[in-house]
PDB file of N, CA and C in Angstrom:
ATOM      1  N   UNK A   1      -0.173 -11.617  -3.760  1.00  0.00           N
ATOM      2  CA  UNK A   1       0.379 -10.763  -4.783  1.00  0.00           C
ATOM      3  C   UNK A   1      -0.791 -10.180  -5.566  1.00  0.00           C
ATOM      4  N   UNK A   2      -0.565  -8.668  -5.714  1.00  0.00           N
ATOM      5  CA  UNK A   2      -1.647  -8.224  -6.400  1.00  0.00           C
ATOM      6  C   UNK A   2      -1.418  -7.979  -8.196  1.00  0.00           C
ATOM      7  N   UNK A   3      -0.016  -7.475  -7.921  1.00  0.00           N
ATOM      8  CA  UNK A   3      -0.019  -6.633  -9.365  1.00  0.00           C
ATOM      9  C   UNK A   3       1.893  -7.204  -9.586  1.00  0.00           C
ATOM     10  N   UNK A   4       1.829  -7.572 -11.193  1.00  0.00           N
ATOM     11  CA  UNK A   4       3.297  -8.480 -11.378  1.00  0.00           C
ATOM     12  C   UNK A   4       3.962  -7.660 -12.504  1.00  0.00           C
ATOM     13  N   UNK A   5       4.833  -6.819 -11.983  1.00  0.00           N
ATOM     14  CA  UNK A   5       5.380  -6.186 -13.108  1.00  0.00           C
ATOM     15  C   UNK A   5       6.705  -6.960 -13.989  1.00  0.00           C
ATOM     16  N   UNK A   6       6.453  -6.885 -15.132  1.00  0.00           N
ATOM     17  CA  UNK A   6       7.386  -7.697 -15.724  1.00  0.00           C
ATOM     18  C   UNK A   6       7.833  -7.384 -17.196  1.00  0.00           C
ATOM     19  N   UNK A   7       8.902  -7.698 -17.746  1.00  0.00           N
ATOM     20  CA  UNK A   7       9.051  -7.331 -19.037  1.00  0.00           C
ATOM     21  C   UNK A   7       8.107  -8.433 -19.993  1.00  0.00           C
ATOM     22  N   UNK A   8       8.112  -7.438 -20.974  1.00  0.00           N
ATOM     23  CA  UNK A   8       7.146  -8.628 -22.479  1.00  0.00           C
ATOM     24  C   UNK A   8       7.095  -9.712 -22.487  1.00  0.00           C
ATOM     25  N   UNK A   9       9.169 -10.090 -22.365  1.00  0.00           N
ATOM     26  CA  UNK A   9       9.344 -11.206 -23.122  1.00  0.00           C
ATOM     27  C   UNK A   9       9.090 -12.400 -22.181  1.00  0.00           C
ATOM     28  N   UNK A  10       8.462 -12.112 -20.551  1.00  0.00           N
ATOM     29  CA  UNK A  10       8.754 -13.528 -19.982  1.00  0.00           C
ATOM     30  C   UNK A  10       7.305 -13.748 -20.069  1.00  0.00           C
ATOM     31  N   UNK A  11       6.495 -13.445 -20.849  1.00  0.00           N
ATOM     32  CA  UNK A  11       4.855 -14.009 -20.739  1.00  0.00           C
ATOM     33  C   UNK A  11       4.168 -13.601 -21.832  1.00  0.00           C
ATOM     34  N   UNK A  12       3.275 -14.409 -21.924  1.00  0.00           N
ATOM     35  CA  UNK A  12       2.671 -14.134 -23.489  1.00  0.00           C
ATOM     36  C   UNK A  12       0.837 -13.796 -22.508  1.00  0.00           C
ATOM     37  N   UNK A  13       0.160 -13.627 -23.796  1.00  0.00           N
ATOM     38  CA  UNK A  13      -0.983 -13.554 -23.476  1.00  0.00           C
ATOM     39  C   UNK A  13      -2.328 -14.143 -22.595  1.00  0.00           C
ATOM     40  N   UNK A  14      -2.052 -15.495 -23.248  1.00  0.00           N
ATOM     41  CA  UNK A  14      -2.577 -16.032 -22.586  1.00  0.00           C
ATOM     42  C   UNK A  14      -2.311 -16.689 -21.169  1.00  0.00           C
ATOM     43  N   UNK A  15      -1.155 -16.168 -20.864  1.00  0.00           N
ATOM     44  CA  UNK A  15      -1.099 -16.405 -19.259  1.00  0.00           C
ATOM     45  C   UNK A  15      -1.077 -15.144 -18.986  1.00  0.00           C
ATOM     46  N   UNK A  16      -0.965 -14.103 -18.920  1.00  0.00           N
ATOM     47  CA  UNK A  16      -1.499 -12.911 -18.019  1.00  0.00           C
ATOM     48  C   UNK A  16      -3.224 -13.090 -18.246  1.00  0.00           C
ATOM     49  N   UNK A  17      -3.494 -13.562 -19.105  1.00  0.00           N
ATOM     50  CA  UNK A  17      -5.577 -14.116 -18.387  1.00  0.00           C
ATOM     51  C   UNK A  17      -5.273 -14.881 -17.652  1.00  0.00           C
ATOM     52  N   UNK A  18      -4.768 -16.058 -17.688  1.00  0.00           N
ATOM     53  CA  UNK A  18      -4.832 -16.723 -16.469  1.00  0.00           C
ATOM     54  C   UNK A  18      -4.710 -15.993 -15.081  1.00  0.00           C
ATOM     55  N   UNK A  19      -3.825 -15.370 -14.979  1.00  0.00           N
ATOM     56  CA  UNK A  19      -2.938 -14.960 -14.158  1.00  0.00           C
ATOM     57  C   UNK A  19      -4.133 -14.199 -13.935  1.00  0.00           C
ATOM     58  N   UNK A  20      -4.636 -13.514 -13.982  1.00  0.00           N
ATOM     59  CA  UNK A  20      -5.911 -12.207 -13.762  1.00  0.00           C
ATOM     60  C   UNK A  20      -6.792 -13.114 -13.174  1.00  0.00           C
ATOM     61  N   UNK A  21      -7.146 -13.986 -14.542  1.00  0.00           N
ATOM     62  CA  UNK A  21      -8.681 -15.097 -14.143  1.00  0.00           C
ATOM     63  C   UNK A  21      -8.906 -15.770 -12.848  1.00  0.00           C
ATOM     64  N   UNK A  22      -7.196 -16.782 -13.170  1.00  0.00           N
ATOM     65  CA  UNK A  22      -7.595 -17.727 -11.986  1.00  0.00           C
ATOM     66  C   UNK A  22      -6.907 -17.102 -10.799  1.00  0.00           C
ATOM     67  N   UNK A  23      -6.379 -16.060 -10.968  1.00  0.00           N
ATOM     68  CA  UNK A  23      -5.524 -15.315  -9.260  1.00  0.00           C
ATOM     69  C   UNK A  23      -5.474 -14.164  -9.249  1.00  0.00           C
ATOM     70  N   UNK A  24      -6.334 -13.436  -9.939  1.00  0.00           N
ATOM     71  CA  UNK A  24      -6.572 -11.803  -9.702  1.00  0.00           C
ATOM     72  C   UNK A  24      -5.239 -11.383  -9.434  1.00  0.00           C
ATOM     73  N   UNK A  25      -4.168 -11.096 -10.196  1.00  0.00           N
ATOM     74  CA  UNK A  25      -2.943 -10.785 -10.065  1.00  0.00           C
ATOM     75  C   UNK A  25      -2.984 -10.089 -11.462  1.00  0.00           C
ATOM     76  N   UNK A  26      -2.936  -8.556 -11.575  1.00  0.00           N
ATOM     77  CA  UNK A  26      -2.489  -7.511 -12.503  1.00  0.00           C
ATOM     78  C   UNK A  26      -1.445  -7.592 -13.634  1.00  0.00           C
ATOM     79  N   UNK A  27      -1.448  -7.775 -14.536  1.00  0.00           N
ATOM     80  CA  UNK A  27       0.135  -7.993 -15.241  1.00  0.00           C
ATOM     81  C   UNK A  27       0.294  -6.512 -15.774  1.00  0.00           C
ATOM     82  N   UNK A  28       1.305  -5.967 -15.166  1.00  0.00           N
ATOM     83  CA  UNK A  28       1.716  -4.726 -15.923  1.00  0.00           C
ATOM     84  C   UNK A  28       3.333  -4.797 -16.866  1.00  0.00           C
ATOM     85  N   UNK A  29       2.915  -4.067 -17.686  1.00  0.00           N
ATOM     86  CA  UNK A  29       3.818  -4.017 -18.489  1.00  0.00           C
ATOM     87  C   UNK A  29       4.137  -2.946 -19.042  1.00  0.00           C
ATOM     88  N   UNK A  30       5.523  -2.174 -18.448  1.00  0.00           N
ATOM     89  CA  UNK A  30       5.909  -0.680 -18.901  1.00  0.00           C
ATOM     90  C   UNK A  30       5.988  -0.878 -20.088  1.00  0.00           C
ATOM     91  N   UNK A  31       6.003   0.355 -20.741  1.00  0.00           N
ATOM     92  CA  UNK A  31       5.404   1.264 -22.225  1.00  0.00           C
ATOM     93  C   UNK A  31       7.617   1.379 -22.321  1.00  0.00           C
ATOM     94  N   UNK A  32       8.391   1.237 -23.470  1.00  0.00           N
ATOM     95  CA  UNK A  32       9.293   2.438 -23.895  1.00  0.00           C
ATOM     96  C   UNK A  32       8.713   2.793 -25.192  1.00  0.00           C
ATOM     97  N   UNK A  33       9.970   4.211 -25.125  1.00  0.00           N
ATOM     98  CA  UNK A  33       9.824   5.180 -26.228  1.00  0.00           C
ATOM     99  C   UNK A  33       9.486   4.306 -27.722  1.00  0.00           C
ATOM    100  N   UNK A  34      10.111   3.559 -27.567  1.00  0.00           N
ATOM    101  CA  UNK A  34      10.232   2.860 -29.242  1.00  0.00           C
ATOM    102  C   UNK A  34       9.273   2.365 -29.765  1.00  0.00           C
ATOM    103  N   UNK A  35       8.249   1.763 -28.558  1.00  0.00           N
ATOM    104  CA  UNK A  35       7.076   0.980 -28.873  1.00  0.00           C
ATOM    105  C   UNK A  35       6.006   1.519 -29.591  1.00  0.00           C
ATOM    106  N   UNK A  36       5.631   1.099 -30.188  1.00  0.00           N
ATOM    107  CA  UNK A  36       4.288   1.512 -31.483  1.00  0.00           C
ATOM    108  C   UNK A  36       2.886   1.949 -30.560  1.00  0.00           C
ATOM    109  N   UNK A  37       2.672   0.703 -29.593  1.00  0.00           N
ATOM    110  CA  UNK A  37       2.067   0.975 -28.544  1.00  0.00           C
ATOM    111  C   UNK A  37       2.101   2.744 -27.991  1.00  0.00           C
ATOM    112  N   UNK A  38       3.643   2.985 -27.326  1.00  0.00           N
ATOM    113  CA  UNK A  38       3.604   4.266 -26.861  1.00  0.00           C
ATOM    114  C   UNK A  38       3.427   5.291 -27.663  1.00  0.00           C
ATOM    115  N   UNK A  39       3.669   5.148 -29.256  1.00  0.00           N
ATOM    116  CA  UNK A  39       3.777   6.448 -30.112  1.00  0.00           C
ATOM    117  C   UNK A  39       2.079   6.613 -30.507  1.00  0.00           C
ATOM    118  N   UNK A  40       0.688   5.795 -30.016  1.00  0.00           N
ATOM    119  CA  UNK A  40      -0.052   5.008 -30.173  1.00  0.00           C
ATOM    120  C   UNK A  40      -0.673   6.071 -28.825  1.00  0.00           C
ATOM    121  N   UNK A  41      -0.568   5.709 -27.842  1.00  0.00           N
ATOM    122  CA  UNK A  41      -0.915   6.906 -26.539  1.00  0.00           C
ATOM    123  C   UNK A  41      -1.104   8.159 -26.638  1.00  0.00           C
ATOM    124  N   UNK A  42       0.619   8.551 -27.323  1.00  0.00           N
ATOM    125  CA  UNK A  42       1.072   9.787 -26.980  1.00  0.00           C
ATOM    126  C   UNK A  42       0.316  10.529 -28.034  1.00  0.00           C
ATOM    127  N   UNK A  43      -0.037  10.068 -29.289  1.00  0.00           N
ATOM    128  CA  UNK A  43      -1.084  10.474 -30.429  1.00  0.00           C
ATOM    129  C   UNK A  43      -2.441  10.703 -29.574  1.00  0.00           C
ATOM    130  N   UNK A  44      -2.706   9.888 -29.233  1.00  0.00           N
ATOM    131  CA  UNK A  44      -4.020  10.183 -28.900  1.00  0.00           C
ATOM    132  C   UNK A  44      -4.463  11.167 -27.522  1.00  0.00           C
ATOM    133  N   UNK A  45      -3.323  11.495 -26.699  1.00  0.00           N
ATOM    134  CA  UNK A  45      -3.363  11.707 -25.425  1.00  0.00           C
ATOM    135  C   UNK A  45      -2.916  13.836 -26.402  1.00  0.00           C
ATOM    136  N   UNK A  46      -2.087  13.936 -27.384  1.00  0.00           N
ATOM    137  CA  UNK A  46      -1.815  14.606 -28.094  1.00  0.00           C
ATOM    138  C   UNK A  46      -3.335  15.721 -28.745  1.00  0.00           C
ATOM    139  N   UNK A  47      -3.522  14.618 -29.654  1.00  0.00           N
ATOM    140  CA  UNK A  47      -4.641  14.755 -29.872  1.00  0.00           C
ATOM    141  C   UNK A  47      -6.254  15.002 -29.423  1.00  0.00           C
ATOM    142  N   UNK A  48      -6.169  14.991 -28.256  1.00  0.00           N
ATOM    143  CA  UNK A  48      -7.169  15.480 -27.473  1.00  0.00           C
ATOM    144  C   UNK A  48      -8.351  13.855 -26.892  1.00  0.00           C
ATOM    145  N   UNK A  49      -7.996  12.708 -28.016  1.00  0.00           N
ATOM    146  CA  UNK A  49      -8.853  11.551 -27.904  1.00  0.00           C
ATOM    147  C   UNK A  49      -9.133  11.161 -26.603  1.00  0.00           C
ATOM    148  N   UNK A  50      -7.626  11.207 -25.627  1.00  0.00           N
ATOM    149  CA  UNK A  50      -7.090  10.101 -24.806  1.00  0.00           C
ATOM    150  C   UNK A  50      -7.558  11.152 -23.284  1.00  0.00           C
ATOM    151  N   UNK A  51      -8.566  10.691 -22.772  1.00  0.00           N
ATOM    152  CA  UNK A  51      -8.480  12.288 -21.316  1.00  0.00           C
ATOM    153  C   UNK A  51      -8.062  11.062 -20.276  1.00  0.00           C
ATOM    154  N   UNK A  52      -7.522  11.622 -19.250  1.00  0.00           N
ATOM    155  CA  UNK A  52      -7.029  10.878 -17.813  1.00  0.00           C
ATOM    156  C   UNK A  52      -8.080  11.928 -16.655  1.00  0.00           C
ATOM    157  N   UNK A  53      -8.599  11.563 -16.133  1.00  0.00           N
ATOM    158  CA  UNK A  53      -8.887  12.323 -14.992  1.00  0.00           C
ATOM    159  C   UNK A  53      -7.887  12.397 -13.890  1.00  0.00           C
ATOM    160  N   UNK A  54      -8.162  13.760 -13.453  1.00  0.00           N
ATOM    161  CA  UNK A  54      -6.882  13.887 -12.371  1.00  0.00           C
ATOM    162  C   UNK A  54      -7.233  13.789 -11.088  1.00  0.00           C
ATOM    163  N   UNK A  55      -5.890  13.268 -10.730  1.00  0.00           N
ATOM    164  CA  UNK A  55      -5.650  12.076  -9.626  1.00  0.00           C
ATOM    165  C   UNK A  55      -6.150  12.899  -8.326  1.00  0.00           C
ATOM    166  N   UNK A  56      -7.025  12.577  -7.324  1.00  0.00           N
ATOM    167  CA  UNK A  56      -6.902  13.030  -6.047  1.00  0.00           C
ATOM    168  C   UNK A  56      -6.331  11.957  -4.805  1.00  0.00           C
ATOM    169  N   UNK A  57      -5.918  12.340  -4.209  1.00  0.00           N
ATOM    170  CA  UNK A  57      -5.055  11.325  -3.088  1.00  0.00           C
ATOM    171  C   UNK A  57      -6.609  10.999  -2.137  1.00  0.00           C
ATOM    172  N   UNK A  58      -6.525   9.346  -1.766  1.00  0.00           N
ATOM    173  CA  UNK A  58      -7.677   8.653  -1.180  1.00  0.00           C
ATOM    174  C   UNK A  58      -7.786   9.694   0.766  1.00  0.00           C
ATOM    175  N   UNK A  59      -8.909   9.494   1.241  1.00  0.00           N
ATOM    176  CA  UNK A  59      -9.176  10.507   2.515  1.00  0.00           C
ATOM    177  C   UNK A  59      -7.857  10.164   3.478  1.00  0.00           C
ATOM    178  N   UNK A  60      -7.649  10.105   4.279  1.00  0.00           N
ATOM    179  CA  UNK A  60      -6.206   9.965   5.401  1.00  0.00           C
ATOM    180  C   UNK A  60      -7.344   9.312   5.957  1.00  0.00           C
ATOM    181  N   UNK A  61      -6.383   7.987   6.938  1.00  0.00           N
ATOM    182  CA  UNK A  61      -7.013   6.996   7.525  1.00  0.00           C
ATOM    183  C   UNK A  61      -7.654   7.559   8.954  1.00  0.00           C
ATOM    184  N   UNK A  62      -8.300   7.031   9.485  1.00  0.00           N
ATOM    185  CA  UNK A  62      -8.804   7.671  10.777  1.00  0.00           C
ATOM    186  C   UNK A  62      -7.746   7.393  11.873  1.00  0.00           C
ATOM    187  N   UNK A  63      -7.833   7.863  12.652  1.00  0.00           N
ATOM    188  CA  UNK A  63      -6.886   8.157  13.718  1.00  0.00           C
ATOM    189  C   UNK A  63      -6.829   6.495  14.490  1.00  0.00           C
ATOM    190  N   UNK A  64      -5.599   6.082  15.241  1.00  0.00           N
ATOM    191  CA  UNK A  64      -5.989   4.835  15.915  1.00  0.00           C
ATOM    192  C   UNK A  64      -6.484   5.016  17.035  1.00  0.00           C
ATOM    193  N   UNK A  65      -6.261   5.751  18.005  1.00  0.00           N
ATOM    194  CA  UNK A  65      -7.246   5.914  19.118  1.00  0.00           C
ATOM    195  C   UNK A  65      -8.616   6.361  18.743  1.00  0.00           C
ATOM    196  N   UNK A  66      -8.868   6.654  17.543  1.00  0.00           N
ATOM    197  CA  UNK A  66     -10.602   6.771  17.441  1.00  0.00           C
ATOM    198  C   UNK A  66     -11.031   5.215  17.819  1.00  0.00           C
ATOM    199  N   UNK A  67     -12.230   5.115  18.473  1.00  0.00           N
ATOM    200  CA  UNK A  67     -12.704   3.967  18.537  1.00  0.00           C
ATOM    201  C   UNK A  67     -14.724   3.618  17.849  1.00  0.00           C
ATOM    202  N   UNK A  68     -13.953   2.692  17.058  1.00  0.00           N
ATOM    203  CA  UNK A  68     -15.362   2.657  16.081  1.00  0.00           C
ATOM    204  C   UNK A  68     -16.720   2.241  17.161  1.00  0.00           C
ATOM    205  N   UNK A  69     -17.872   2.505  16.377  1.00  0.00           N
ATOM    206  CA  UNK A  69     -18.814   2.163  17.061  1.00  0.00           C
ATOM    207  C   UNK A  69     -19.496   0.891  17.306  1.00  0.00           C
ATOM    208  N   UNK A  70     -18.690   0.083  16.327  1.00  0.00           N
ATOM    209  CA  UNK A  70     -18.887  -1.023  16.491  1.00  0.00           C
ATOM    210  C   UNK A  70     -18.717  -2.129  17.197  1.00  0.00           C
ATOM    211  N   UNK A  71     -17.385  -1.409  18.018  1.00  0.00           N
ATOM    212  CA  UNK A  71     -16.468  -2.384  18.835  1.00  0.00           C
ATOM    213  C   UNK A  71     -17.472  -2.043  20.383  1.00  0.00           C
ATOM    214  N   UNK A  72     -17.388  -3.959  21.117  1.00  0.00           N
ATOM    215  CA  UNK A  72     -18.139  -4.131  22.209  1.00  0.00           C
ATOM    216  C   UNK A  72     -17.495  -3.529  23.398  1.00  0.00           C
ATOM    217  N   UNK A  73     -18.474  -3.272  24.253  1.00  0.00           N
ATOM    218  CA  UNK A  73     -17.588  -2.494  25.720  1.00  0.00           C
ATOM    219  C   UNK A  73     -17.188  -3.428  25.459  1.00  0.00           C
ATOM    220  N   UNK A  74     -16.830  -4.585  26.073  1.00  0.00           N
ATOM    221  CA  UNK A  74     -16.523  -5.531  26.267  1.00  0.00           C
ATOM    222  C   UNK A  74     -14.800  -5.721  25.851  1.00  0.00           C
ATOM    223  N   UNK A  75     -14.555  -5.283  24.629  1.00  0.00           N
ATOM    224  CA  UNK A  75     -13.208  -5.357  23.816  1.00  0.00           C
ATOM    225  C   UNK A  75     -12.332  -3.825  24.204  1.00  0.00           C
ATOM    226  N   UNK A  76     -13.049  -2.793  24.446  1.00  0.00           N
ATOM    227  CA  UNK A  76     -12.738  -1.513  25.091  1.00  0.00           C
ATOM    228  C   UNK A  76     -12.272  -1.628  26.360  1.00  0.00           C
ATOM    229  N   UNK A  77     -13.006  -2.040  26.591  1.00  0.00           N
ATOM    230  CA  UNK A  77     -12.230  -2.512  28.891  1.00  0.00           C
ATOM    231  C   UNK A  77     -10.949  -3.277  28.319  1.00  0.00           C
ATOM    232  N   UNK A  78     -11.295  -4.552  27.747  1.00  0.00           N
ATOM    233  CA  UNK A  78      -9.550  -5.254  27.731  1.00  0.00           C
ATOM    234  C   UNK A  78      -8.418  -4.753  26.842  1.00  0.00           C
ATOM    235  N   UNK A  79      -9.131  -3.728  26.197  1.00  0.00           N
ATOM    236  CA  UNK A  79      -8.111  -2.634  24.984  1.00  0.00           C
ATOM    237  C   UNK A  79      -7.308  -1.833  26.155  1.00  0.00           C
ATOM    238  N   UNK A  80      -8.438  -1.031  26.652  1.00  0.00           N
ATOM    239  CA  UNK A  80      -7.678   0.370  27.947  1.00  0.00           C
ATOM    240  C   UNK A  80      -7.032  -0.751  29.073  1.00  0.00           C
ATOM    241  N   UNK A  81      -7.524  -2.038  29.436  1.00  0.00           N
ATOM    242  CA  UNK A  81      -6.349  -2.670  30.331  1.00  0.00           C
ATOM    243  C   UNK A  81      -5.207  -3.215  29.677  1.00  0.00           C
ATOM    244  N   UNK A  82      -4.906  -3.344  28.430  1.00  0.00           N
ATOM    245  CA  UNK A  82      -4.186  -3.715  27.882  1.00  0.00           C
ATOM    246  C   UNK A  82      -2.993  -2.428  27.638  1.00  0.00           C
ATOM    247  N   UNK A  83      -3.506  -1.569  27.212  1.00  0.00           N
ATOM    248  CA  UNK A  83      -2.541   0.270  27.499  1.00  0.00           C
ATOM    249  C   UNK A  83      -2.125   0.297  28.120  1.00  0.00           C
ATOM    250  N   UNK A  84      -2.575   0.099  29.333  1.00  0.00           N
ATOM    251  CA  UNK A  84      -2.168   0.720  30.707  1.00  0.00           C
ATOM    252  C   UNK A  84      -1.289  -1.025  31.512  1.00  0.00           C
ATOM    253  N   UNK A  85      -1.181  -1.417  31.447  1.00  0.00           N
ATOM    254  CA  UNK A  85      -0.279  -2.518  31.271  1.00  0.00           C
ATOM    255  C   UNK A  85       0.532  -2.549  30.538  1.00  0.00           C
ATOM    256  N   UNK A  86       0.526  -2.275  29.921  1.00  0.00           N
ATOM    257  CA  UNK A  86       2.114  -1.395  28.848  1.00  0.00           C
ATOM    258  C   UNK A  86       2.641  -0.380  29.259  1.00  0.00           C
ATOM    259  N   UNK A  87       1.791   0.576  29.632  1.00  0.00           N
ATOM    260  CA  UNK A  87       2.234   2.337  30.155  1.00  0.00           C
ATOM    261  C   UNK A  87       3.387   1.689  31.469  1.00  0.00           C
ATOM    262  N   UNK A  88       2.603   0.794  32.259  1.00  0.00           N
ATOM    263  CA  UNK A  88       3.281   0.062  33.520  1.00  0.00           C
ATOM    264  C   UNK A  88       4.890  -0.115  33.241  1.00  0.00           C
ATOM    265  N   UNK A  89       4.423  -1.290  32.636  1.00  0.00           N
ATOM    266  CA  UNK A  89       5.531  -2.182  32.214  1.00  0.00           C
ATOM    267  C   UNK A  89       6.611  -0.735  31.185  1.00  0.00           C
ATOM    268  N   UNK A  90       6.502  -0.069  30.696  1.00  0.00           N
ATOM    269  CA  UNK A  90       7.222   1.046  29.804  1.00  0.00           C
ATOM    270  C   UNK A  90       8.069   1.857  31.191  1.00  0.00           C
ATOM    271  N   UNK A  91       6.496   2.127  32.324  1.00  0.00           N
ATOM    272  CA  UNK A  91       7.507   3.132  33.127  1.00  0.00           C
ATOM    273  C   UNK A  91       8.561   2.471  33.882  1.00  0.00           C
ATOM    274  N   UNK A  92       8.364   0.755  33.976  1.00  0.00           N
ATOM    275  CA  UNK A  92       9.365   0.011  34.996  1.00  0.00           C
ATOM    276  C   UNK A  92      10.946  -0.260  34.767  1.00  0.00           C
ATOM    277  N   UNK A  93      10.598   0.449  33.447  1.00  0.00           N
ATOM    278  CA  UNK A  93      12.144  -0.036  32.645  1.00  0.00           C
ATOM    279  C   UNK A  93      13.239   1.001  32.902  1.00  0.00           C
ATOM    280  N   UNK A  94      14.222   0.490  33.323  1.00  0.00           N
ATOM    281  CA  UNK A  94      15.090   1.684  33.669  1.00  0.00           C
ATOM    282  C   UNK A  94      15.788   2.320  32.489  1.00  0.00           C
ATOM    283  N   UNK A  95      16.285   3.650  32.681  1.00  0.00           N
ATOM    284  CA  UNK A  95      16.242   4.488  31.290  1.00  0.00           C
ATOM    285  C   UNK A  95      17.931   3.363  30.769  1.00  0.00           C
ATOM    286  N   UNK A  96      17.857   4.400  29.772  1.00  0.00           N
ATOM    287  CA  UNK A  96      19.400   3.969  28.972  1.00  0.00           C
ATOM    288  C   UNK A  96      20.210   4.548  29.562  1.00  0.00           C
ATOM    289  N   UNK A  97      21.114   3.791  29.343  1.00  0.00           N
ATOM    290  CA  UNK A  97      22.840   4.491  30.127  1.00  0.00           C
ATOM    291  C   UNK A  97      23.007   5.685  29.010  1.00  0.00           C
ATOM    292  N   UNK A  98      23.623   6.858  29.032  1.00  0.00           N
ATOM    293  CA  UNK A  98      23.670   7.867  28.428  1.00  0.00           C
ATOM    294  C   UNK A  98      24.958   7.055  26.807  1.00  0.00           C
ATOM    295  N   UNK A  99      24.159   7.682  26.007  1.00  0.00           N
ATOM    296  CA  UNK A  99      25.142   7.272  25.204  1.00  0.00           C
ATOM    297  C   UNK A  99      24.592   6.106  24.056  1.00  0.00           C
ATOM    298  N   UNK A 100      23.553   5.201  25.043  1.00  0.00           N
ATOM    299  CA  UNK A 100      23.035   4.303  23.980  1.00  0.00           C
ATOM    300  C   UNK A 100      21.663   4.282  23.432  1.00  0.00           C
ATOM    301  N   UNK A 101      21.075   5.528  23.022  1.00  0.00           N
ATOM    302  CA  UNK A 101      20.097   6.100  22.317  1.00  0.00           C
ATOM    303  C   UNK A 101      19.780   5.006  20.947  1.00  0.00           C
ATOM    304  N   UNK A 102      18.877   5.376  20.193  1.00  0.00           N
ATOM    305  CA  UNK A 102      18.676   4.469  19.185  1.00  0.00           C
ATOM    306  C   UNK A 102      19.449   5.147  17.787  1.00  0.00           C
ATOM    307  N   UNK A 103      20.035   4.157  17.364  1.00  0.00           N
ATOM    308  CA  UNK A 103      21.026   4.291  16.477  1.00  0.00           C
ATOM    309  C   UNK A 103      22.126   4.979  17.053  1.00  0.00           C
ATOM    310  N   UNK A 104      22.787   4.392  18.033  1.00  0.00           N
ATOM    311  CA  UNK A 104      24.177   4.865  18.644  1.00  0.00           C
ATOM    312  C   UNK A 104      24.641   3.473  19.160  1.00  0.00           C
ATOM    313  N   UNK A 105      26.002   3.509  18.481  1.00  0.00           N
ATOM    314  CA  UNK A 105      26.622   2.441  19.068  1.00  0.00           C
ATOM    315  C   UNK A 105      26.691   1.882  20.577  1.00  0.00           C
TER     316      UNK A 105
END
């Protein structure tokens, strides 16, 4: 568990340190309107104090058939015999009776 979202009232302070300290587990705790806290943000975020930098989305993962450079021939030969032993075994299977597609009764 990384991150424990929860209301106020089931934890006090000193166990969300724990909780961080001894298990690196996040305690978040949504903001409402009413809270002194939020009127406390919205002042300052208002006010010019509070800047957020804006968000860019992390790179897109690399493709899975890319193959890193790290990996040994060795693991590449039993990777591509391992494919193609599937491709096998995929083409041996006889098709579906018409009608029982995926998600059809």
């Amino acid at each position: 568990m990384k991150r424990l979202i929860l209301d106020r009232g089931f934890i006090d302070g000193s166990q969300m340190r724990r909780c961080k300290r001894d298990h690196g587990i996040e305690v978040l705790i949504p903001l409402k309107k009413n809270m002194d806290v939020y009127e406390d943000v919205f002042g300052s975020v208002k006010n010019g104090e509070a800047k957020f930098p804006p968000y860019s989305s992390p790179p897109p993962d690399p493709p899975v058939d890319a193959k890193p450079a790290h990996v040994s021939r060795e693991i590449r030969r039993r990777e591509e015999k391992r494919r193609k032993t599937l491709e096998k075994k995929k083409a041996a299977l006889p098709p579906l009776p018409p009608g029982q597609g995926l998600g059809e009764p």
